[in-house]
Protein backbone atom coordinates (compact mmCIF):
# COMPACT_ATOMS: atom_id res chain seq x y z
CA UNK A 1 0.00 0.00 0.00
CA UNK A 2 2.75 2.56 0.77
CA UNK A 3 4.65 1.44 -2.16
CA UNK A 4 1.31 2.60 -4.25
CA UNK A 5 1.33 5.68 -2.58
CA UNK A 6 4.33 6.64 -3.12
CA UNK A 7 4.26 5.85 -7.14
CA UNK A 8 0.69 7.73 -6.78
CA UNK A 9 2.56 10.78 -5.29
CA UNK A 10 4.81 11.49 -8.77
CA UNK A 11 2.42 11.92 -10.48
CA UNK A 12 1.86 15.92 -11.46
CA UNK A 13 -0.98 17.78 -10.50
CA UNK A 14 -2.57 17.44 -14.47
CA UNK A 15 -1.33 13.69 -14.64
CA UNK A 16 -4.04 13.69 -11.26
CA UNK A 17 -6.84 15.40 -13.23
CA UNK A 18 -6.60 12.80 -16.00
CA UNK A 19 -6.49 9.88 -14.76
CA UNK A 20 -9.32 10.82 -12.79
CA UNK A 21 -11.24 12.26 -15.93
CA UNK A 22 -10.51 8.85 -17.61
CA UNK A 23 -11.97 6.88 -15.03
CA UNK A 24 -15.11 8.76 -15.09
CA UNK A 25 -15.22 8.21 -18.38
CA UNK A 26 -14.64 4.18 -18.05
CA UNK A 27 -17.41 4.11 -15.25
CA UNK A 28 -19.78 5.68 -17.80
CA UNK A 29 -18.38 3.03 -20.78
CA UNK A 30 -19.29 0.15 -17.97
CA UNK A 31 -22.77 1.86 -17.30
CA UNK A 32 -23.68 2.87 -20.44
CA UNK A 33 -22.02 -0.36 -22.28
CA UNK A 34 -25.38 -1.23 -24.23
CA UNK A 35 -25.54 2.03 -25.72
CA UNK A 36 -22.10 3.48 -26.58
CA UNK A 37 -20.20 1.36 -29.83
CA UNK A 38 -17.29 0.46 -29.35
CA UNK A 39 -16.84 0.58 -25.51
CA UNK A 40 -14.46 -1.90 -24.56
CA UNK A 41 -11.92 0.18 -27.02
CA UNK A 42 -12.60 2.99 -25.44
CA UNK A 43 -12.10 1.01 -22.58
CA UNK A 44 -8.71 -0.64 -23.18
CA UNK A 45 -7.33 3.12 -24.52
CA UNK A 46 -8.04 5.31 -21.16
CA UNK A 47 -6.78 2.28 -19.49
CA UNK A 48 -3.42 3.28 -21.26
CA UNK A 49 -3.86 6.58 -20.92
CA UNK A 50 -3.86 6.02 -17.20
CA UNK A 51 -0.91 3.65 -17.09
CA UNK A 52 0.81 6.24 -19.75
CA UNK A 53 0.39 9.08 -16.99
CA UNK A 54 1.91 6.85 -14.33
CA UNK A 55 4.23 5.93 -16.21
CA UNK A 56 6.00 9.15 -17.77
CA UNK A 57 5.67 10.75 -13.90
CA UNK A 58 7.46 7.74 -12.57
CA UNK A 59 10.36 8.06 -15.21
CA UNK A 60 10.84 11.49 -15.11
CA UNK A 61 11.21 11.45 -11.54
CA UNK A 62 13.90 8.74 -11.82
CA UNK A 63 15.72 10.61 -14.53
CA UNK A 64 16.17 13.75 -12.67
CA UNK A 65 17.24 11.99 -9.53
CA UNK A 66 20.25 10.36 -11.52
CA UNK A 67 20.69 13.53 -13.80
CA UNK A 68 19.74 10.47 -16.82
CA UNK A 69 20.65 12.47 -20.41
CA UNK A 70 17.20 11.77 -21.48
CA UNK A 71 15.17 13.17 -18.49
CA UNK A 72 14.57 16.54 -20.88
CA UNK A 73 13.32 14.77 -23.78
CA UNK A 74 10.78 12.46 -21.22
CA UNK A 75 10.10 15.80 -19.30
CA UNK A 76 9.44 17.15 -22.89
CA UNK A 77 7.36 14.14 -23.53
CA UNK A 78 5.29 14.81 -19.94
CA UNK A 79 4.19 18.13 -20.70
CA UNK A 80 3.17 17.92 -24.40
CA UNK A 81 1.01 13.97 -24.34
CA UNK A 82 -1.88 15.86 -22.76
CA UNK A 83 -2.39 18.17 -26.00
CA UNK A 84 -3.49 15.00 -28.38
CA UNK A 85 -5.19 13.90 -25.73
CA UNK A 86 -7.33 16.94 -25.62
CA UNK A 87 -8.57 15.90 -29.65
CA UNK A 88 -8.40 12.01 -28.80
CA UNK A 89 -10.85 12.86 -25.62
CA UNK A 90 -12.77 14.82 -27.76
CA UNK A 91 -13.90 12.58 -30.85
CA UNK A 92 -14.22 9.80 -27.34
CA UNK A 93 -17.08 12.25 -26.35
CA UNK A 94 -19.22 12.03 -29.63
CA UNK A 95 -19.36 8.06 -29.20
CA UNK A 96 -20.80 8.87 -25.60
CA UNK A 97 -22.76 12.05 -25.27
CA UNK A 98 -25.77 11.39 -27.62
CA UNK A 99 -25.91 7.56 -26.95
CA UNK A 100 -26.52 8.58 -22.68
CA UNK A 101 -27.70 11.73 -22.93
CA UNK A 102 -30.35 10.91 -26.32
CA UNK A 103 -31.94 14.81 -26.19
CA UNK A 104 -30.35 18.25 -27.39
CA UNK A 105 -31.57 21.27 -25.62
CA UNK A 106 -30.79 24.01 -28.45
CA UNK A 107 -34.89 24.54 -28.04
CA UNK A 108 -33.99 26.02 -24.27
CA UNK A 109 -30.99 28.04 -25.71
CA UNK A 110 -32.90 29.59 -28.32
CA UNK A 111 -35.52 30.75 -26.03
CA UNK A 112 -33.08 31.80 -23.43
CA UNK A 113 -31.34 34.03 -26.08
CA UNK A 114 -34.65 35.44 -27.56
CA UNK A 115 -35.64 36.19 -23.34
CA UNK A 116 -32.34 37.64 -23.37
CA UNK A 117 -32.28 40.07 -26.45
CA UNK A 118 -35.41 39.77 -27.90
CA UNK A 119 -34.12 38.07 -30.93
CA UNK A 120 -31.42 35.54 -32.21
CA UNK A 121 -28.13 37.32 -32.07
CA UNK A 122 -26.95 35.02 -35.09
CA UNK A 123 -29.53 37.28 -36.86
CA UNK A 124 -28.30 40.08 -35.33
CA UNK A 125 -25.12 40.00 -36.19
CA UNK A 126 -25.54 38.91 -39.84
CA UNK A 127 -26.99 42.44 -40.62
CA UNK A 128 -23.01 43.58 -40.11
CA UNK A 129 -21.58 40.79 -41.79
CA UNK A 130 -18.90 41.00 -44.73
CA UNK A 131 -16.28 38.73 -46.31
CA UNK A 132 -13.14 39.98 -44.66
CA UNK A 133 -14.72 39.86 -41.01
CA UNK A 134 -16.08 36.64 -41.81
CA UNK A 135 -12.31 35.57 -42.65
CA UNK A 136 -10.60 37.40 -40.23
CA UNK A 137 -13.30 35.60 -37.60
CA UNK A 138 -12.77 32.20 -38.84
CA UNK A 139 -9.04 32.56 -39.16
CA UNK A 140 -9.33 33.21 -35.33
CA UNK A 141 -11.88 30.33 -34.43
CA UNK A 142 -9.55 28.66 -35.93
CA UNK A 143 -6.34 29.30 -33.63
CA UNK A 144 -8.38 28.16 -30.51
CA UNK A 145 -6.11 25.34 -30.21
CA UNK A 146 -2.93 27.34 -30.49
CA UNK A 147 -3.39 29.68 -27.98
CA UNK A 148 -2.55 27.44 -24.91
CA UNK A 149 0.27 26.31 -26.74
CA UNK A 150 1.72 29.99 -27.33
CA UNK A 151 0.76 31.10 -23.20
CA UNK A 152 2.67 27.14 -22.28
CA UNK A 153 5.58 28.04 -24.65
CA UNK A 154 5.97 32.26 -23.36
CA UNK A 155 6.18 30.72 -19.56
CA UNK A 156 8.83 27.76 -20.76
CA UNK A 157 10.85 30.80 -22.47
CA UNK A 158 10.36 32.97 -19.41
CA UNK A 159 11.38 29.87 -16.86
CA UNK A 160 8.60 30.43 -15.37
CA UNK A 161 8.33 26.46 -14.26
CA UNK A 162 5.50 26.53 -11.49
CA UNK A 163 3.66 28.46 -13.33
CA UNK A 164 3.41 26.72 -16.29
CA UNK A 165 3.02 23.96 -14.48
CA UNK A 166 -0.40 25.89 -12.98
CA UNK A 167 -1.22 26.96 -16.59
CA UNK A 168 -0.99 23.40 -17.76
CA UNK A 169 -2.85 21.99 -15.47
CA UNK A 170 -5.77 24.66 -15.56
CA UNK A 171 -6.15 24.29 -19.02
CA UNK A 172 -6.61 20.25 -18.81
CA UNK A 173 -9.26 20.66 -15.67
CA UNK A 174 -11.02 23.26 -17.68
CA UNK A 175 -11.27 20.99 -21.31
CA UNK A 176 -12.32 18.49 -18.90
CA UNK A 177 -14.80 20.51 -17.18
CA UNK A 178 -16.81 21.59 -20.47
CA UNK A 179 -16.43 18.17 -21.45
CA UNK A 180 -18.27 16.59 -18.61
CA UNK A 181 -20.46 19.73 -19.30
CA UNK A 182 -21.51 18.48 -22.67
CA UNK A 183 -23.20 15.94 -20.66
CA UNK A 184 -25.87 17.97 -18.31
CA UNK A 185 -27.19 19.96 -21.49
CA UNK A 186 -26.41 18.88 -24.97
CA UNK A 187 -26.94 20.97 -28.09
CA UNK A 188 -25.53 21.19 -31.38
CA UNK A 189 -25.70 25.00 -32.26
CA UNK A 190 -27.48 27.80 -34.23
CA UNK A 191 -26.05 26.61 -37.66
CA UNK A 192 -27.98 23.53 -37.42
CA UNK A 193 -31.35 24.95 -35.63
CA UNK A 194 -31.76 28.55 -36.55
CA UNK A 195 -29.97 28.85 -39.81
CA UNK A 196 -29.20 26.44 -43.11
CA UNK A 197 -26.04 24.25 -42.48
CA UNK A 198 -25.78 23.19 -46.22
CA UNK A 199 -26.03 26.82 -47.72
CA UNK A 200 -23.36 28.15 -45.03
CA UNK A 201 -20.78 28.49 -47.26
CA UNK A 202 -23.27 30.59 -49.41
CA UNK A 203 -25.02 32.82 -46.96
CA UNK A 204 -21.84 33.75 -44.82
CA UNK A 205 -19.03 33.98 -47.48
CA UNK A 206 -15.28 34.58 -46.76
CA UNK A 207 -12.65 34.88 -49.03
CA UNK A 208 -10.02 32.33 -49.37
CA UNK A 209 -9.46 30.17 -46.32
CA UNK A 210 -13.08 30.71 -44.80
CA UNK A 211 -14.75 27.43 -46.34
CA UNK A 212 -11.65 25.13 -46.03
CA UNK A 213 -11.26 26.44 -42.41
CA UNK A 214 -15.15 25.36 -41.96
CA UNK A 215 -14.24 22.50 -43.37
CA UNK A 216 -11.29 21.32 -40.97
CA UNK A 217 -13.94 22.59 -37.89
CA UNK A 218 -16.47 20.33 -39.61
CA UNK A 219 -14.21 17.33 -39.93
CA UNK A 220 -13.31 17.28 -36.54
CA UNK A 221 -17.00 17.20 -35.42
CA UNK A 222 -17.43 14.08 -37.54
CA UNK A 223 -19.56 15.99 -40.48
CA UNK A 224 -17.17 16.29 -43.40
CA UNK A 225 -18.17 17.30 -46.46
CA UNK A 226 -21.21 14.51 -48.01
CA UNK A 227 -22.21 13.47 -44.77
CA UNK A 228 -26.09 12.30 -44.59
CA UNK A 229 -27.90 14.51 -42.07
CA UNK A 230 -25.16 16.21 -40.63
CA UNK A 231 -27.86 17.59 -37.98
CA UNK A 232 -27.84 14.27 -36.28
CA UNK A 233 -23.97 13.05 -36.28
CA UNK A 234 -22.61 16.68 -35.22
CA UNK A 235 -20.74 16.31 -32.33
CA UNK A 236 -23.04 17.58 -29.29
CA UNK A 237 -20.70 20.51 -27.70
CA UNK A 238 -22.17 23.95 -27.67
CA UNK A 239 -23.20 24.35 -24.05
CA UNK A 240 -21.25 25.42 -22.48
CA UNK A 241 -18.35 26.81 -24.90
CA UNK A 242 -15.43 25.39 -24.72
CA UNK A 243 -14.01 27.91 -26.78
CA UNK A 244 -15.40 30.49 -24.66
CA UNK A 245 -13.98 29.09 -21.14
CA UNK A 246 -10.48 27.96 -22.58
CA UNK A 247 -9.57 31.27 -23.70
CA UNK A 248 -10.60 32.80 -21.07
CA UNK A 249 -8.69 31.11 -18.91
CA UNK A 250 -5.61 31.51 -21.24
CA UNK A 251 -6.30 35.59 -21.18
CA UNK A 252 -6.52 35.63 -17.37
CA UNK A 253 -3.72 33.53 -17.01
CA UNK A 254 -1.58 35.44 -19.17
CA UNK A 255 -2.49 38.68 -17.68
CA UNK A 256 -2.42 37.06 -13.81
CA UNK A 257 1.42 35.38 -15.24
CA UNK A 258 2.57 38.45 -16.54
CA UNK A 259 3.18 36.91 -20.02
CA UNK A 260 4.89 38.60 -22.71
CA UNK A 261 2.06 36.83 -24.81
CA UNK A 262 -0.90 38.64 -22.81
CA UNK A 263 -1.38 41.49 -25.00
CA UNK A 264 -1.58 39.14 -28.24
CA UNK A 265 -3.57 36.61 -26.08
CA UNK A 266 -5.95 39.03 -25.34
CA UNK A 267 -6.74 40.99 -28.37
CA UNK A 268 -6.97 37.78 -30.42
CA UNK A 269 -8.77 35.59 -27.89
CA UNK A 270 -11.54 38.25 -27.66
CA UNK A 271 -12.18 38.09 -31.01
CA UNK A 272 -12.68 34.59 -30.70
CA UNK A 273 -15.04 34.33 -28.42
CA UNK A 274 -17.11 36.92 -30.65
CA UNK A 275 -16.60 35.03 -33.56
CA UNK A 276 -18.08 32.14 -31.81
CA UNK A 277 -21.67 33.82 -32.16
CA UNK A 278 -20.71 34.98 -35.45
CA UNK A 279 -19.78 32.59 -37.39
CA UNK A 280 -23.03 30.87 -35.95
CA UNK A 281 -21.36 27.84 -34.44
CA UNK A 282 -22.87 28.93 -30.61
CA UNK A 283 -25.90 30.51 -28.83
CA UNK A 284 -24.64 33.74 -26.46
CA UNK A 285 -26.21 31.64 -23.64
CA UNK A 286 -23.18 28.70 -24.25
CA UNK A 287 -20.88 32.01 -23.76
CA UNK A 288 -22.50 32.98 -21.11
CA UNK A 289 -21.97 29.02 -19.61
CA UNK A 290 -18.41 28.96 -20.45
CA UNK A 291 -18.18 32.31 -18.37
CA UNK A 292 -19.24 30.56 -15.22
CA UNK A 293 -17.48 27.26 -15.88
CA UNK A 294 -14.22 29.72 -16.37
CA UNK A 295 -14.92 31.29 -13.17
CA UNK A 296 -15.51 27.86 -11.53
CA UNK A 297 -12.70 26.23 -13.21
CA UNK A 298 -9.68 28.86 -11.88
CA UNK A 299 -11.25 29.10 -8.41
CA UNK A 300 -11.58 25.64 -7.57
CA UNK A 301 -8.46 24.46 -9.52
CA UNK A 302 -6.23 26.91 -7.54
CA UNK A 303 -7.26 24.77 -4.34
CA UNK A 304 -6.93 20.88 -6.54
CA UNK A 305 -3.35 21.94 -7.77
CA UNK A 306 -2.23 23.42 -3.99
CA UNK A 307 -3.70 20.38 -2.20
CA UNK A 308 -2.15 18.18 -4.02
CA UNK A 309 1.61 20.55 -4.17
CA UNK A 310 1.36 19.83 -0.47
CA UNK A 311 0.42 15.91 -0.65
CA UNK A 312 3.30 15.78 -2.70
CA UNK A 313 5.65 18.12 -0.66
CA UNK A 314 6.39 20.48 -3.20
CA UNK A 315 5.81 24.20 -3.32
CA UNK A 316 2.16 25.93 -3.98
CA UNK A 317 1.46 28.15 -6.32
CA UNK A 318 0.92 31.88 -5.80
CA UNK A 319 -0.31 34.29 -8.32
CA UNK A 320 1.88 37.16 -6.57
CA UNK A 321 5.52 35.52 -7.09
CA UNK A 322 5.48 36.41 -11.09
């Protein structure tokens, strides 16, 4: 038993997050086994995730203790596996949200919307539309991805270590946050209920990289071009925003960090989160939800990655040291 503890113990504070994630998501294969294809796949791969996590903590901790030549490449290795997990976990999700979950609730986020504003923002917004917005909006929908990347690779420069150790793991515990959100209220987004998916192209034009940019958003929600009611494959992920939350958390981070990135972070992540509504891939309530999860997200993480700094001796973070 000690001897588990103490392997438990190296792993880092986002190694924690998940290989708890994965084994919420293993419970829910076991429960929901009748309904989800392909479960025991699922099954065997987060079963390697979670032996992966243990297993790249354990080595670099050996490494460093005997100065091993290849502790910075598995170091390297340690910090980067969780960003293909991020997609992997993703595409997971459309095998298992529709299957448990079985209704969308875009019907509750239209009428929250229309209580809201008195109309469909989409709609709103499309009065102002033009080509080089809608490119210069879907070029920056686009970058979601990249912008953790650029805050994780400004704090490596820096050698800022704790806190990008902070950073990482806040980003992880919030993807996996609006993940399990998908769950309580599934939708699949104004382009599908308020507006016509197959004439997008058509009635919100860009100019050169706008529809193959669609496309590559469309291919990773399982609805590439040709697919047969798209409506019903679409991967269910509006509510909240993931977009929405995620870059928020990179913005405050960078500003709370002190990043030489925050600036660029800032300007371009707001954007984002406008083009979101847009470019008619989310309802301003799923904004609104990815607010709150943010909110939730940094204050309860704060007190996940201290407790667990201090179950594994090592220093907690403060936002005032940087």
């Amino acid at each position: 038993m000690n001897k588990a503890k103490i392997f438990v113990k190296k792993l880092k504070a986002f190694d924690l997050v998940a290989v708890v994630f994965y084994l919420i998501l293993s419970i829910l294969h076991i429960i929901y086994y009748d309904r989800i294809d392909y479960s025991i796949y699922w099954l065997l791969i987060n079963i390697f995730i979670i032996l992966f996590a243990f297993g790249i903590s354990y080595l670099e901790v050996i490494t460093s203790e005997s100065s091993h030549s290849s502790n910075k490449i598995i170091s390297l290795v340690h910090y980067w596996y969780i960003a293909p997990l991020i997609l992997l976990t993703f595409k997971q999700l459309w095998y298992m949200v529709k299957p448990i979950r079985q209704i969308d609730y875009d019907y509750l986020f239209i009428e929250i919307d229309r209580w809201m504003f008195g109309t469909d923002p989409t709609y709103f917004l499309y009065q102002f539309a033009n080509p080089v917005l809608t490119e210069i909006l879907q070029i920056t929908y686009n970058s979601f991805y990249l912008l953790p990347i650029i805050l994780g690779l400004s704090l490596l420069k820096e050698k800022k270590l704790l806190a990008l150790d902070f950073a990482v793991f806040s980003v992880i515990y919030g993807f996996f946050l609006s993940y399990l959100g998908y769950f309580t209220l599934p939708g699949i987004g104004p382009r599908f209920t308020l507006h016509d998916f197959s004439t997008l192209n058509e009635q919100l034009p860009g100019l050169f990289l706008t529809n193959f940019l669609r496309e590559v958003v469309n291919t990773g929600e399982s609805i590439p071009t040709g697919t047969p009611n798209p409506a019903e494959v679409v991967q269910r992920d509006v509510f909240p925003s993931g977009h929405t939350m995620i870059t928020l958390i990179v913005i405050y981070l960078s500003i709370k960090l002190k990043s030489k990135t925050r600036y660029f972070l800032t300007v371009v992540g707001t954007l984002l989160i406008f083009s979101t509504v847009y470019l008619w891939y989310h309802y301003v309530i799923d904004l609104i939800g990815g607010a709150v999860f943010m909110v939730f997200s940094m204050w309860s993480g704060k007190y996940i990655f201290n407790w667990w700094r201090r179950k594994i001796g090592k220093e907690e973070f403060e936002y005032g040291r940087y």
